[in-house]
C-alpha atoms as a PDB file:
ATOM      1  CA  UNK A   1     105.616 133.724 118.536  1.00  0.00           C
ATOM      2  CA  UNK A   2     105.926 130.032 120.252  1.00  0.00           C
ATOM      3  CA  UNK A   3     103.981 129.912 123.223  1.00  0.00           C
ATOM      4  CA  UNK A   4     104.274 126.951 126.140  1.00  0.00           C
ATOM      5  CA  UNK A   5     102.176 123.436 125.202  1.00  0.00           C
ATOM      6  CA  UNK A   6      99.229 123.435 127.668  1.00  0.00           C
ATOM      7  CA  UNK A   7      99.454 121.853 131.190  1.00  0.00           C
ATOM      8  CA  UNK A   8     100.511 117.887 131.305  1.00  0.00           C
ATOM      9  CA  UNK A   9     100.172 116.102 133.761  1.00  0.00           C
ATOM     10  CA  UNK A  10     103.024 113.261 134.460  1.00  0.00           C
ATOM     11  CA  UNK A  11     101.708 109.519 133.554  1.00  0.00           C
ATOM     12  CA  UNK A  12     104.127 108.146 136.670  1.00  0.00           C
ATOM     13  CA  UNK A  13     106.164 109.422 139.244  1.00  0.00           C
ATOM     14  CA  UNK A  14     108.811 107.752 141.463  1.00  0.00           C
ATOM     15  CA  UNK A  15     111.652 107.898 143.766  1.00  0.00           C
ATOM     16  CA  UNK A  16     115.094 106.881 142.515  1.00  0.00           C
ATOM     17  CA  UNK A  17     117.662 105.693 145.242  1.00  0.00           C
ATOM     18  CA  UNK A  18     120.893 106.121 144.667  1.00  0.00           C
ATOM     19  CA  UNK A  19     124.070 106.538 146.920  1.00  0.00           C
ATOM     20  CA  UNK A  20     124.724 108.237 150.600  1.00  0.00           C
ATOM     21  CA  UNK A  21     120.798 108.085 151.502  1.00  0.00           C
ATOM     22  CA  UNK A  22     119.437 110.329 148.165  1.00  0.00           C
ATOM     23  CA  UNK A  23     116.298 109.669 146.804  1.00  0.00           C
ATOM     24  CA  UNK A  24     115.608 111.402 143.786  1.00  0.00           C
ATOM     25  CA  UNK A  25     112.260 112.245 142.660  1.00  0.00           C
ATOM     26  CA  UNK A  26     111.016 111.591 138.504  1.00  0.00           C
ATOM     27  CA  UNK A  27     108.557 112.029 136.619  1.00  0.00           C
ATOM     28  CA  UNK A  28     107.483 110.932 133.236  1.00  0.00           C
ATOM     29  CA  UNK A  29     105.458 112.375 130.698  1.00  0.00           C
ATOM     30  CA  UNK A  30     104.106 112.541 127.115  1.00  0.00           C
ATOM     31  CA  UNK A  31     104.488 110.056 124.798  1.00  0.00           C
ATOM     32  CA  UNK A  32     106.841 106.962 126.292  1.00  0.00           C
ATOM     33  CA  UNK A  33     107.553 105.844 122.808  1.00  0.00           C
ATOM     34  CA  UNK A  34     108.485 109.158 121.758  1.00  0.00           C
ATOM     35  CA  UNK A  35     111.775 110.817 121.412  1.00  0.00           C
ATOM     36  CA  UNK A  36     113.789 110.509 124.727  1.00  0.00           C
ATOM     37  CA  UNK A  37     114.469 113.789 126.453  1.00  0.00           C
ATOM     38  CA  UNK A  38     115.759 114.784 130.327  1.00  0.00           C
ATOM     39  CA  UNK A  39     115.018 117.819 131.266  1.00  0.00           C
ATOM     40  CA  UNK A  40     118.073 119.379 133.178  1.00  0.00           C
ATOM     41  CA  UNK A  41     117.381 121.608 135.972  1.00  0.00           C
ATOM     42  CA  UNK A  42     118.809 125.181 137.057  1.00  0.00           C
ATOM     43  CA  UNK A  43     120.359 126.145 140.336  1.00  0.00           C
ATOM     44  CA  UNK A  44     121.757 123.611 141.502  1.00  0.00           C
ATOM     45  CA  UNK A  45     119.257 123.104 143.895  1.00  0.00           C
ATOM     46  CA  UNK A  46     116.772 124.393 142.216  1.00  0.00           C
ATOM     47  CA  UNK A  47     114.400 121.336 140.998  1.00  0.00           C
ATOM     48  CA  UNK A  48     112.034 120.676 138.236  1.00  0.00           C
ATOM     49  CA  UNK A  49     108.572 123.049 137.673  1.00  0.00           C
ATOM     50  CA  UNK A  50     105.756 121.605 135.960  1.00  0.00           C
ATOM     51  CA  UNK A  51     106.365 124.503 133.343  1.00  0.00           C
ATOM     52  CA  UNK A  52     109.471 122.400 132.569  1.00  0.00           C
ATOM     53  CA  UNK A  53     107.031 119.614 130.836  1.00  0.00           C
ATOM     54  CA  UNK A  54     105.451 122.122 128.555  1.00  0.00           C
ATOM     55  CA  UNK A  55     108.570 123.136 126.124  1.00  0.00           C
ATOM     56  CA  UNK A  56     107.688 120.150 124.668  1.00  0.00           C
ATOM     57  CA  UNK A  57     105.036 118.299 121.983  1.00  0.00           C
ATOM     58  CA  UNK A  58     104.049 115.660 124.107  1.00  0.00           C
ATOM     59  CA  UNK A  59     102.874 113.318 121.000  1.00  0.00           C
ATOM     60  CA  UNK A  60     106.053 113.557 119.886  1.00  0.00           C
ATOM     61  CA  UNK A  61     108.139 113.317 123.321  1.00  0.00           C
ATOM     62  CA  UNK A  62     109.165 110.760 126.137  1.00  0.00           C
ATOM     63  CA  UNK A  63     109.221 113.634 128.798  1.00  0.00           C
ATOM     64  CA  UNK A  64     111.591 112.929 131.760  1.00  0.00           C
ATOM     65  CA  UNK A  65     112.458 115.204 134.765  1.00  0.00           C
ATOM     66  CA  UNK A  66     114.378 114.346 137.975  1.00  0.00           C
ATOM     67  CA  UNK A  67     114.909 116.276 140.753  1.00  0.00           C
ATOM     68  CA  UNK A  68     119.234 116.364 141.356  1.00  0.00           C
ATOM     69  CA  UNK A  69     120.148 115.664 144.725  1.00  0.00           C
ATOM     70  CA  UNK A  70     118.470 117.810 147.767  1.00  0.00           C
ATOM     71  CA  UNK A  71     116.425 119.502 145.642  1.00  0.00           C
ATOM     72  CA  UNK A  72     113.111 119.845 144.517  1.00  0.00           C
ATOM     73  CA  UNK A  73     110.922 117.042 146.057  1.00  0.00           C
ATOM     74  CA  UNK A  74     114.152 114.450 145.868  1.00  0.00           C
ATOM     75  CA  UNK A  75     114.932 113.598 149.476  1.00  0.00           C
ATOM     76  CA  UNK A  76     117.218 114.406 151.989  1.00  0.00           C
ATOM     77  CA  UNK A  77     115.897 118.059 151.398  1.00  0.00           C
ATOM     78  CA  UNK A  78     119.074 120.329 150.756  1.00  0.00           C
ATOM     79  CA  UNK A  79     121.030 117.847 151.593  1.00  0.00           C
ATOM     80  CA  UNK A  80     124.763 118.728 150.824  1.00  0.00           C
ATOM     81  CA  UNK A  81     126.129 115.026 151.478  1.00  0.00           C
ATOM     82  CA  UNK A  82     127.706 113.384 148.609  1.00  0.00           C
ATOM     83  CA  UNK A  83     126.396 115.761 146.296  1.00  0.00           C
ATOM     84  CA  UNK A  84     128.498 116.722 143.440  1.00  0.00           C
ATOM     85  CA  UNK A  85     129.036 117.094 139.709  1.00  0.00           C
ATOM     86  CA  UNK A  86     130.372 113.694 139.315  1.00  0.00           C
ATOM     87  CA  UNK A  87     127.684 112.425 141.819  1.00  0.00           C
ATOM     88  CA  UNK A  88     124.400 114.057 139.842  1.00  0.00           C
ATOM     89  CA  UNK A  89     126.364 113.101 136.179  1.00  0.00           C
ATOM     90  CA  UNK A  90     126.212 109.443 137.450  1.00  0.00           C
ATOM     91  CA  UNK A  91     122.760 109.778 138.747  1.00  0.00           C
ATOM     92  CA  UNK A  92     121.186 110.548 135.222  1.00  0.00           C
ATOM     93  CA  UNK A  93     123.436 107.662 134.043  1.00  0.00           C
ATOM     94  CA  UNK A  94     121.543 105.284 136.127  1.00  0.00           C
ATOM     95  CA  UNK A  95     117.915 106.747 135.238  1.00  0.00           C
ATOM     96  CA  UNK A  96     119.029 106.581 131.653  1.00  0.00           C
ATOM     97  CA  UNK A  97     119.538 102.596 132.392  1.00  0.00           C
ATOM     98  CA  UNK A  98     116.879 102.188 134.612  1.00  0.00           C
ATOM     99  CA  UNK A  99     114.437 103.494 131.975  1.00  0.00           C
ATOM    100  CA  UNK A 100     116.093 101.372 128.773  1.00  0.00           C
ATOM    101  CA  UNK A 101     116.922 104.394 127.328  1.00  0.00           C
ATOM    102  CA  UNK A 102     119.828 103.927 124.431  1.00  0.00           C
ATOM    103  CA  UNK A 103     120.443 107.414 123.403  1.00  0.00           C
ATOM    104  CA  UNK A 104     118.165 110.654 124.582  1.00  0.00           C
ATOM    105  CA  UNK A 105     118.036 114.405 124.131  1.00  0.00           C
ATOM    106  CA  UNK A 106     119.098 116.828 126.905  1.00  0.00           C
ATOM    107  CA  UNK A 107     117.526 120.636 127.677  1.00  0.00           C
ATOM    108  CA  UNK A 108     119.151 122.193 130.284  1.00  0.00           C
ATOM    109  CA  UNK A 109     118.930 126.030 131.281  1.00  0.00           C
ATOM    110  CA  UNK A 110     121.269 128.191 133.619  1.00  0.00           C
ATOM    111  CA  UNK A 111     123.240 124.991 135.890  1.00  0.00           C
ATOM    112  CA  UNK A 112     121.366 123.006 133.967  1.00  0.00           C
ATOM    113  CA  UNK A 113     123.660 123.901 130.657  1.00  0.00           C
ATOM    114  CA  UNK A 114     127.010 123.249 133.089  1.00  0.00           C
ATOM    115  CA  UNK A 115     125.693 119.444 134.061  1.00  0.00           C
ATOM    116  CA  UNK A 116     124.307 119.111 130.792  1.00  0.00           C
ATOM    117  CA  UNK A 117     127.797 119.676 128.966  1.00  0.00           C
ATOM    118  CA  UNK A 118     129.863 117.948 131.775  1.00  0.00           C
ATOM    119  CA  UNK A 119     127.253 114.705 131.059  1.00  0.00           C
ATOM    120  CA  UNK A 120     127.364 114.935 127.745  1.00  0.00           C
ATOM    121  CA  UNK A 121     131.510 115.057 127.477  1.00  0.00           C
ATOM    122  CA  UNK A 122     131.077 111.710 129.713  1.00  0.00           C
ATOM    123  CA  UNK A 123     129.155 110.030 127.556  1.00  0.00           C
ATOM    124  CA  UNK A 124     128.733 111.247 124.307  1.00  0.00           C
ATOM    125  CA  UNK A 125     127.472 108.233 122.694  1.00  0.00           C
ATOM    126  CA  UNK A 126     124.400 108.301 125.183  1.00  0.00           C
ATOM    127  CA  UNK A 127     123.084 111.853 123.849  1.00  0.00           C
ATOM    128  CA  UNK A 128     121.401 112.238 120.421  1.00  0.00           C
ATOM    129  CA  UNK A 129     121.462 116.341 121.040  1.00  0.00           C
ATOM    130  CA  UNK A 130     121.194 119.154 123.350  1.00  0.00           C
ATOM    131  CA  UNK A 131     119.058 122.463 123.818  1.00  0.00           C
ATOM    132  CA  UNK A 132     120.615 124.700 125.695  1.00  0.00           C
ATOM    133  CA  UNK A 133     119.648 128.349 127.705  1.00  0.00           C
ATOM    134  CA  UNK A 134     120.945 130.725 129.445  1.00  0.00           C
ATOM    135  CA  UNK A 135     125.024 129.187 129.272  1.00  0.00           C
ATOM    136  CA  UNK A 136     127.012 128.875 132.582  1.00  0.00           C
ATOM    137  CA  UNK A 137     130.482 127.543 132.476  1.00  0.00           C
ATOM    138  CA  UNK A 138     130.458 127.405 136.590  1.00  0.00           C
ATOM    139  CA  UNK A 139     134.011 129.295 136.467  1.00  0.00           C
ATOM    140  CA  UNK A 140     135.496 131.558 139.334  1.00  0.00           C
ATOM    141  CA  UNK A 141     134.697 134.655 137.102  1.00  0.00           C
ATOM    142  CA  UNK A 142     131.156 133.734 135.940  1.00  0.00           C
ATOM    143  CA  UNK A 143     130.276 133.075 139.738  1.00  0.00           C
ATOM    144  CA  UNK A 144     132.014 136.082 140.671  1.00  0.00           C
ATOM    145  CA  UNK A 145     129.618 137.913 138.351  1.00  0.00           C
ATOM    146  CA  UNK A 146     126.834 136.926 139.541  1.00  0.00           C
ATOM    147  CA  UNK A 147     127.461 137.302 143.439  1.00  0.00           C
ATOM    148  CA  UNK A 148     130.732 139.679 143.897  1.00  0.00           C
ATOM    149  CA  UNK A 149     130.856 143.298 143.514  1.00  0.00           C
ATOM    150  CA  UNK A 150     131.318 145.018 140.059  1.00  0.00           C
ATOM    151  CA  UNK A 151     129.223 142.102 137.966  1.00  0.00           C
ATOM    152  CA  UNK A 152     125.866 142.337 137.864  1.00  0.00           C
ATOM    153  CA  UNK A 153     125.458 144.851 141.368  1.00  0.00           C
ATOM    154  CA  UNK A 154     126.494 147.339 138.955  1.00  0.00           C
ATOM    155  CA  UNK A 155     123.356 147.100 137.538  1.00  0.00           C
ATOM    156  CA  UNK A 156     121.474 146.495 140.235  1.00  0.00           C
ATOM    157  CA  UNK A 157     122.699 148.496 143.195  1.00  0.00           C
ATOM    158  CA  UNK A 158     119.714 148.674 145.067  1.00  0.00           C
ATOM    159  CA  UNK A 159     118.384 145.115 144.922  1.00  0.00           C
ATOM    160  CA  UNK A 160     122.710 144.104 145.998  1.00  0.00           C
ATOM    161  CA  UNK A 161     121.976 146.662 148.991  1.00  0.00           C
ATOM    162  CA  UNK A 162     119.428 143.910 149.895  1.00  0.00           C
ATOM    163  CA  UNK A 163     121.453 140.524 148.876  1.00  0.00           C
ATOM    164  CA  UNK A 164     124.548 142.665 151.310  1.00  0.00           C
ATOM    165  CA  UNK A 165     122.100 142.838 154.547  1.00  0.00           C
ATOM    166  CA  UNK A 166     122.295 139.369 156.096  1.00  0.00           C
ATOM    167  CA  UNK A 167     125.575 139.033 155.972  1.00  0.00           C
ATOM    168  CA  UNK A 168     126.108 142.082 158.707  1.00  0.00           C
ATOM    169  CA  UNK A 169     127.473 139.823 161.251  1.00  0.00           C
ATOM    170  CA  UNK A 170     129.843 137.527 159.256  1.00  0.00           C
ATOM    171  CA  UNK A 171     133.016 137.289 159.408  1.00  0.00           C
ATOM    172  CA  UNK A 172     135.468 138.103 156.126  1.00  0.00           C
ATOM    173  CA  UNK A 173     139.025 139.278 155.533  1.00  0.00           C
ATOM    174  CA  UNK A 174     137.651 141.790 153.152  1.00  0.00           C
ATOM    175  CA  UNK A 175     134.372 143.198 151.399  1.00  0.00           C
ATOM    176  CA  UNK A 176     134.597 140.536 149.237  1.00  0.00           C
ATOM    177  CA  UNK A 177     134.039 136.820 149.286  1.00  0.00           C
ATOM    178  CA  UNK A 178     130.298 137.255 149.450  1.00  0.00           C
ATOM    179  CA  UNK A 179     130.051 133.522 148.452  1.00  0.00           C
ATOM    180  CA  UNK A 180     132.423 132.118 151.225  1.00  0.00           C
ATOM    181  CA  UNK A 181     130.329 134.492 153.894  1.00  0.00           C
ATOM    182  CA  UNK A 182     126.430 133.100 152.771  1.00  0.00           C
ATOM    183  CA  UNK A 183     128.057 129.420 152.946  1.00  0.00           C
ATOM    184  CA  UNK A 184     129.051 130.352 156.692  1.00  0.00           C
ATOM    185  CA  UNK A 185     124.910 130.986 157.244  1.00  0.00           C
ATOM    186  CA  UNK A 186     123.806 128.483 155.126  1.00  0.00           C
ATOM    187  CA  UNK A 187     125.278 125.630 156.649  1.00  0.00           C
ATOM    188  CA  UNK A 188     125.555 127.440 160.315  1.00  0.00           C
ATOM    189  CA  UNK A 189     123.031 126.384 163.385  1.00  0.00           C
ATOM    190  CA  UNK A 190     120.594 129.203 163.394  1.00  0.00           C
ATOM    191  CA  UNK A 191     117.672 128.274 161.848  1.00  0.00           C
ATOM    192  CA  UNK A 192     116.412 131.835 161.410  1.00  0.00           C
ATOM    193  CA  UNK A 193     119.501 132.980 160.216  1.00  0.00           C
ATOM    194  CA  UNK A 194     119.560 130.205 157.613  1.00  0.00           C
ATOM    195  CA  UNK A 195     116.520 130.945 156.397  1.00  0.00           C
ATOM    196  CA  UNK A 196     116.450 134.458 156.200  1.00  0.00           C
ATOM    197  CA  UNK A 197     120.294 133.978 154.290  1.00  0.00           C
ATOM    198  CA  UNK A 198     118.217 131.881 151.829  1.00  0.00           C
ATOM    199  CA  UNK A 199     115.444 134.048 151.056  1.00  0.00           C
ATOM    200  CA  UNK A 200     118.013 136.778 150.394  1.00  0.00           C
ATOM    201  CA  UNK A 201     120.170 134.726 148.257  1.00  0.00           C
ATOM    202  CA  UNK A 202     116.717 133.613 146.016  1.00  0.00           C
ATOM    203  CA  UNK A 203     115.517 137.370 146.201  1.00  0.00           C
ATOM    204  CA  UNK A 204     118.483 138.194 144.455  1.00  0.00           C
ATOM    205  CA  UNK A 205     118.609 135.918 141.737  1.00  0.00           C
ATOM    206  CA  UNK A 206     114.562 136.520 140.819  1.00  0.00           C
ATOM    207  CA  UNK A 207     115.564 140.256 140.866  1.00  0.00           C
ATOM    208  CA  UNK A 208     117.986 140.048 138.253  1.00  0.00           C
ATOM    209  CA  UNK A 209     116.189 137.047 136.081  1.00  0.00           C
ATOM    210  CA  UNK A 210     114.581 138.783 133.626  1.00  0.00           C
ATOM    211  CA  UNK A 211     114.836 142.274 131.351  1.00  0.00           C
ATOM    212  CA  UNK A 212     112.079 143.781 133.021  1.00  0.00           C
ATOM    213  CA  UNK A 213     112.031 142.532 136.844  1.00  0.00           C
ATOM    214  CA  UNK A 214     109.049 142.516 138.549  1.00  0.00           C
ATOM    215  CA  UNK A 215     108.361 144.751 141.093  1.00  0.00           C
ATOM    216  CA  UNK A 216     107.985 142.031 144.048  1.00  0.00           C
ATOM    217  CA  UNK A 217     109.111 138.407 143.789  1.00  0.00           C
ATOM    218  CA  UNK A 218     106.755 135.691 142.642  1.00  0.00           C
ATOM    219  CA  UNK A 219     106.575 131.791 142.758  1.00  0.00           C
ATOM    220  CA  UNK A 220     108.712 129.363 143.744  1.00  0.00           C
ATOM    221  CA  UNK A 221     111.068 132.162 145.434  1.00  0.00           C
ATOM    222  CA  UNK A 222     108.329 133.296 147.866  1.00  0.00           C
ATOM    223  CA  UNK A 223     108.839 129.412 149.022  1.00  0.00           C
ATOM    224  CA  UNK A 224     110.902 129.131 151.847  1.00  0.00           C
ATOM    225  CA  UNK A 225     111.370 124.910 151.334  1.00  0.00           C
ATOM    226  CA  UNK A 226     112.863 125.777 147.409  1.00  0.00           C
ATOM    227  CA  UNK A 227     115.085 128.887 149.132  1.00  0.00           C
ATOM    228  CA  UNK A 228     116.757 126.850 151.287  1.00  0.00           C
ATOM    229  CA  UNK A 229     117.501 123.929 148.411  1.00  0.00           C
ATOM    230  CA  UNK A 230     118.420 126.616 145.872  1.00  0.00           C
ATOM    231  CA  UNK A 231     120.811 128.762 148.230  1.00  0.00           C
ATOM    232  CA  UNK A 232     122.519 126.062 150.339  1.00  0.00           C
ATOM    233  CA  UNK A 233     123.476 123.796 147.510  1.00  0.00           C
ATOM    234  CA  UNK A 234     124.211 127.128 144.867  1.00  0.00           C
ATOM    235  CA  UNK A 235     126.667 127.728 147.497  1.00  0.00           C
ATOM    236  CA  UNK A 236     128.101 124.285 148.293  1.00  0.00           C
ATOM    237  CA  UNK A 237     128.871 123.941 144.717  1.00  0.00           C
ATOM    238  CA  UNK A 238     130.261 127.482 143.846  1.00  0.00           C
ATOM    239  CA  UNK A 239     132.685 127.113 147.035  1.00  0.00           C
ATOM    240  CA  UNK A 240     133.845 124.044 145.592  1.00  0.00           C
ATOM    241  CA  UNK A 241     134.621 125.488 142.143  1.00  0.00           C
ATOM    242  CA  UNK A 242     131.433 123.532 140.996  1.00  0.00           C
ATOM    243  CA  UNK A 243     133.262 120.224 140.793  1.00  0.00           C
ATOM    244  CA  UNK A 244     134.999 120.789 137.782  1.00  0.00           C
ATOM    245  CA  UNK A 245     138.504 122.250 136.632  1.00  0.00           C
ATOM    246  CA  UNK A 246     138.546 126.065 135.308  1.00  0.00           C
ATOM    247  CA  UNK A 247     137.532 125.638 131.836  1.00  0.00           C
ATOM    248  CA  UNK A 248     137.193 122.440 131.781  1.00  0.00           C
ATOM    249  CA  UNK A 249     133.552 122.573 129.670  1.00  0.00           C
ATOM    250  CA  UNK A 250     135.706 124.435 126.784  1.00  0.00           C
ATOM    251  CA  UNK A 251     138.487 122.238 127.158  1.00  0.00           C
ATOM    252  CA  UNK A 252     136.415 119.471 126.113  1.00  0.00           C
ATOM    253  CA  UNK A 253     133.834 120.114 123.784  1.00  0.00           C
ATOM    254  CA  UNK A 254     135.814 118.414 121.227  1.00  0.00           C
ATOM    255  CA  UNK A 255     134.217 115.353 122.303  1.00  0.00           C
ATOM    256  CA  UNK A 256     131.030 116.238 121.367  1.00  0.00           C
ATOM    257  CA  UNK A 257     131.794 118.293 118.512  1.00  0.00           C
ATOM    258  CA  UNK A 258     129.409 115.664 116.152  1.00  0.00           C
ATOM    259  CA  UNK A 259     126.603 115.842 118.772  1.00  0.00           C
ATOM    260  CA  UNK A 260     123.865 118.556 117.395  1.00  0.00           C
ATOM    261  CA  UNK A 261     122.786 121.458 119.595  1.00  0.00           C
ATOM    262  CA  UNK A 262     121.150 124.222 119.886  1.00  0.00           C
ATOM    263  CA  UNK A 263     122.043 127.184 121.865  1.00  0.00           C
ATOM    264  CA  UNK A 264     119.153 129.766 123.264  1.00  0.00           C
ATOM    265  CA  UNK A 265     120.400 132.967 125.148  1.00  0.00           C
ATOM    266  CA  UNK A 266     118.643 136.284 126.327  1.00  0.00           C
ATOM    267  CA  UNK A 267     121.091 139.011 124.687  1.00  0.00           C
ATOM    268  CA  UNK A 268     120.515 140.867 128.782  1.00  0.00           C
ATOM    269  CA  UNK A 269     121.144 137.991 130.530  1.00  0.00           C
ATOM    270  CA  UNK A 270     122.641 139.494 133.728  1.00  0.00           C
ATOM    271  CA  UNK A 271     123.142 136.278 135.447  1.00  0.00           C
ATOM    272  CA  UNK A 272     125.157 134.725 132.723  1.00  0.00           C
ATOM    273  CA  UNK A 273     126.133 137.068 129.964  1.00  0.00           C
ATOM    274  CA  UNK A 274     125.938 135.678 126.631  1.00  0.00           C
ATOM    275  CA  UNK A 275     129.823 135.788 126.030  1.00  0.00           C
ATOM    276  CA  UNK A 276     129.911 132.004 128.328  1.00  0.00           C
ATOM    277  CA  UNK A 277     127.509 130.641 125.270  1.00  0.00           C
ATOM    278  CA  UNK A 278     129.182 132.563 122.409  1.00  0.00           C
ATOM    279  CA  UNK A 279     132.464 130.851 123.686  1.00  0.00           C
ATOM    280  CA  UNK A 280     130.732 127.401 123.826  1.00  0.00           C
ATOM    281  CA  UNK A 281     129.567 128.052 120.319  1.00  0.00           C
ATOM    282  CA  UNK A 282     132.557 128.987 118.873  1.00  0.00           C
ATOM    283  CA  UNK A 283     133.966 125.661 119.872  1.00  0.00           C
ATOM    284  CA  UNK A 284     130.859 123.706 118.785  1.00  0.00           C
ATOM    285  CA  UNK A 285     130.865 123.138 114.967  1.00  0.00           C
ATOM    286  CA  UNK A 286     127.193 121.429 115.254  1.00  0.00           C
ATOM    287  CA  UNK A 287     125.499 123.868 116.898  1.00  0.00           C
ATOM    288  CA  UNK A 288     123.191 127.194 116.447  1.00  0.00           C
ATOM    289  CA  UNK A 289     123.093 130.143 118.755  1.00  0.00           C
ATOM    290  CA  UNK A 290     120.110 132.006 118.899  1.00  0.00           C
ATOM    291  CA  UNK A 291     120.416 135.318 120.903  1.00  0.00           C
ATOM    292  CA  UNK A 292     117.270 136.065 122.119  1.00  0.00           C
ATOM    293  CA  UNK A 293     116.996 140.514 121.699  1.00  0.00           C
ATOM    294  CA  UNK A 294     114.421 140.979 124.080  1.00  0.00           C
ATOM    295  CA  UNK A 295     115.013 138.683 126.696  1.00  0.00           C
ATOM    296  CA  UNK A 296     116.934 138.658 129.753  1.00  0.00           C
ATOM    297  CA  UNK A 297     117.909 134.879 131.739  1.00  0.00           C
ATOM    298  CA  UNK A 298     114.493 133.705 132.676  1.00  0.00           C
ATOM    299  CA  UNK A 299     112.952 130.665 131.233  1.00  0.00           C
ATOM    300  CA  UNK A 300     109.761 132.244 130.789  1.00  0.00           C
ATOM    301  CA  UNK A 301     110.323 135.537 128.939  1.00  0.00           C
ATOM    302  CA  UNK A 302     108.467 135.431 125.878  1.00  0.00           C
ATOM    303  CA  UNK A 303     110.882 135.177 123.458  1.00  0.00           C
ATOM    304  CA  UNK A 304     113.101 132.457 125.542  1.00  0.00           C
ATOM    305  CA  UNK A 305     110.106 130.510 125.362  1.00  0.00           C
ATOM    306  CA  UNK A 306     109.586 131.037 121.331  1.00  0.00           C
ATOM    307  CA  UNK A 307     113.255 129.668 120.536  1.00  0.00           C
ATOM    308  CA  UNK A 308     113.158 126.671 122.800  1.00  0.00           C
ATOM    309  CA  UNK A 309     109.781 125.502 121.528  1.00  0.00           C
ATOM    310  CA  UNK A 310     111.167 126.351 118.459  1.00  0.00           C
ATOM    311  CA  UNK A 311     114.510 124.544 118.790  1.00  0.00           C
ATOM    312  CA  UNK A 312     112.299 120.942 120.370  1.00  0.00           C
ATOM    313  CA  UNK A 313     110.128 121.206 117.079  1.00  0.00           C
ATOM    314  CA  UNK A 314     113.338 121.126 114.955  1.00  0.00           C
ATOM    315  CA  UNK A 315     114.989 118.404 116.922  1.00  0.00           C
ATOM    316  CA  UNK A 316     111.345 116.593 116.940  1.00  0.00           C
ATOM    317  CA  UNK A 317     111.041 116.735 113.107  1.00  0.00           C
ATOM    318  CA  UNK A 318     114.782 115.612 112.833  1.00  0.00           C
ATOM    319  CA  UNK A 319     114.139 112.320 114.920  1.00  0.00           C
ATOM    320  CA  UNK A 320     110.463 111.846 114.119  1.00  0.00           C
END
C-alpha cells in the first residue's frame, strides 16, 4: 500500500492577476526541472491543501497548484464575478505561459476531473496526460444526485435532515430545487444566514466523502472562510449548468482520445458514482480505470491514495 510523500514545502509562491479584479494564488514545488504537473482542485471553490503536493515524487516533479477563482487564498474571496468554466480554463492557460511550460500533466479530483477534461478538450496539444479521481461530468443528473432527493439522501437520511434545515424559510415552488433555494442564501444579505447556509452545505458533502464517515466533521470544513468559497461558488456553477452543455465532456473526448490517462475511483463513491468515470472510460481508448473496492470519494482514503501515487509513479517512469 502507497502512502502520501512526506510534507513539502513550496520553493515560491505568488499571486497571478488575471481578469475582472482575480488574483489567483500559486505555488510551486519539487523539482522545477522535473515533469510538469497542475494540480486541479475540487469544489469549485474549494482550493488547493498542502496534502495536494504530496501525491507526488518531488525529485521527479515540477509541482504546481493554483487556487481557481474565489477560492482558496486567490483573492476576491468567493467572489462569483466573472468566474466560469471558460474563465478558470483560460486562467491555467496563462499560468501554463507564464511559467514556459510546453506540455504538462494534469491531476484533478471531484470538479477538478470536470475542468480538467473541459481544459484538456481545449487544448490537447498542451497536456502530456491526466490522473483522474473521483469523475464528475457537472450534468443536471449528477448534481441532482448529489443535492436533490432520492440520490445520495437515500443513503444518508439523517445527515439530509441536517443539509434540509436552513433552508426553512426559503421560498420554492416545490420540495425540490434544493440547489436554486441555497443559491437564494448564499448570495442573499444576511450574513448569518450565509454563513450558517455554508456550513450546512460543507457539512454535507464531508458527511458523505468517504465509506466510513466520521462521526463529527474535521479540517478544512470546520473553516468557516473555505465554507463560504466552497458553497457559494458550488452553487453559482451548478445553477448555471456548470458552464458547459449536457454532455458535452462525452461529446468530446474524441479529441483527446491519444492523450494517456489514468482513471482512479472509490467503487462507494456517493458523491459521484463510478458510472460518470466508467462512461468517460469507455470513450477513452488511452486510458485505465482503477476502481478503488474499499474506498468511497475522498482523496485521502487509503486506497485512493495507493492508486494515485501509484498512477504519478507510472506516468513519472514514462516521462523520466
Amino acid at each position: 500500500m502507497q502512502q502520501l510523500y512526506p510534507e513539502l514545502k513550496p520553493y515560491r509562491e505568488f499571486f497571478l492577476p488575471v481578469d475582472h479584479g482575480h488574483s489567483l494564488y500559486v505555488e510551486l514545488c519539487g523539482n522545477p526541472q522535473g515533469i510538469p504537473v497542475v494540480v486541479v482542485h475540487g469544489g469549485p471553490g474549494g482550493g488547493c491543501g498542502p496534502s495536494s503536493r504530496r501525491f507526488f515524487d518531488p525529485s521527479d516533479y515540477h509541482i504546481i497548484l493554483m487556487d481557481q477563482r474565489g477560492a482558496g487564498r486567490s483573492l476576491p474571496h468567493a467572489s462569483l464575478e466573472a468566474n466560469t468554466t471558460q474563465h478558470l480554463i483560460g486562467d491555467f492557460e496563462r499560468l501554463r505561459a507564464k511559467l514556459e511550460i510546453s506540455q504538462w500533466l494534469l491531476f484533478g479530483g471531484s470538479w477538478g476531473t470536470t475542468l480538467a477534461l473541459a481544459y484538456a478538450q481545449a487544448h490537447p496539444q498542451q497536456v502530456m496526460g491526466l490522473i483522474l479521481r473521483g469523475v464528475f461530468l457537472g450534468r443536471p443528473k449528477d448534481v441532482d444526485w448529489i443535492y436533490e432527493a432520492g440520490g445520495a439522501s437515500r443513503m444518508f437520511i439523517d445527515n439530509w435532515a441536517g443539509f434540509q434545515k436552513p433552508l426553512a424559510h426559503t421560498n420554492a415552488e416545490s420540495e425540490g430545487q434544493m440547489v436554486n433555494r441555497y443559491y437564494q442564501l448564499l448570495t442573499g444579505p444576511d450574513e448569518l444566514k450565509r454563513m450558517a447556509a455554508a456550513k450546512a452545505w460543507a457539512g454535507w458533502e464531508d458527511s458523505i466523502a468517504t465509506l466510513q464517515p466520521a462521526q463529527s466533521s474535521a479540517g478544512d470544513y470546520e473553516d468557516a472562510h473555505f465554507d463560504l468559497a466552497l458553497a457559494r461558488i458550488e452553487c453559482h456553477y451548478f445553477v448555471n449548468q456548470c458552464f458547459i452543455e449536457p454532455n458535452q465532456l462525452l461529446n468530446n473526448m474524441h479529441k483527446i482520445s491519444h492523450i494517456p490517462g489514468i482513471i482512479v475511483h472509490g467503487r462507494y463513491d456517493m458523491i459521484c458514482p463510478a458510472e460518470q468515470a466508467f462512461e468517460v472510460y469507455e470513450l477513452w481508448p488511452e486510458s485505465q480505470l482503477h476502481i478503488v473496492r474499499d474506498a468511497g470519494h475522498s482523496q485521502q482514503e487509503p486506497g485512493i491514495i495507493d492508486n494515485l501515487v501509484k498512477a504519478t509513479r507510472e506516468f513519472a517512469l514514462k516521462y523520466a
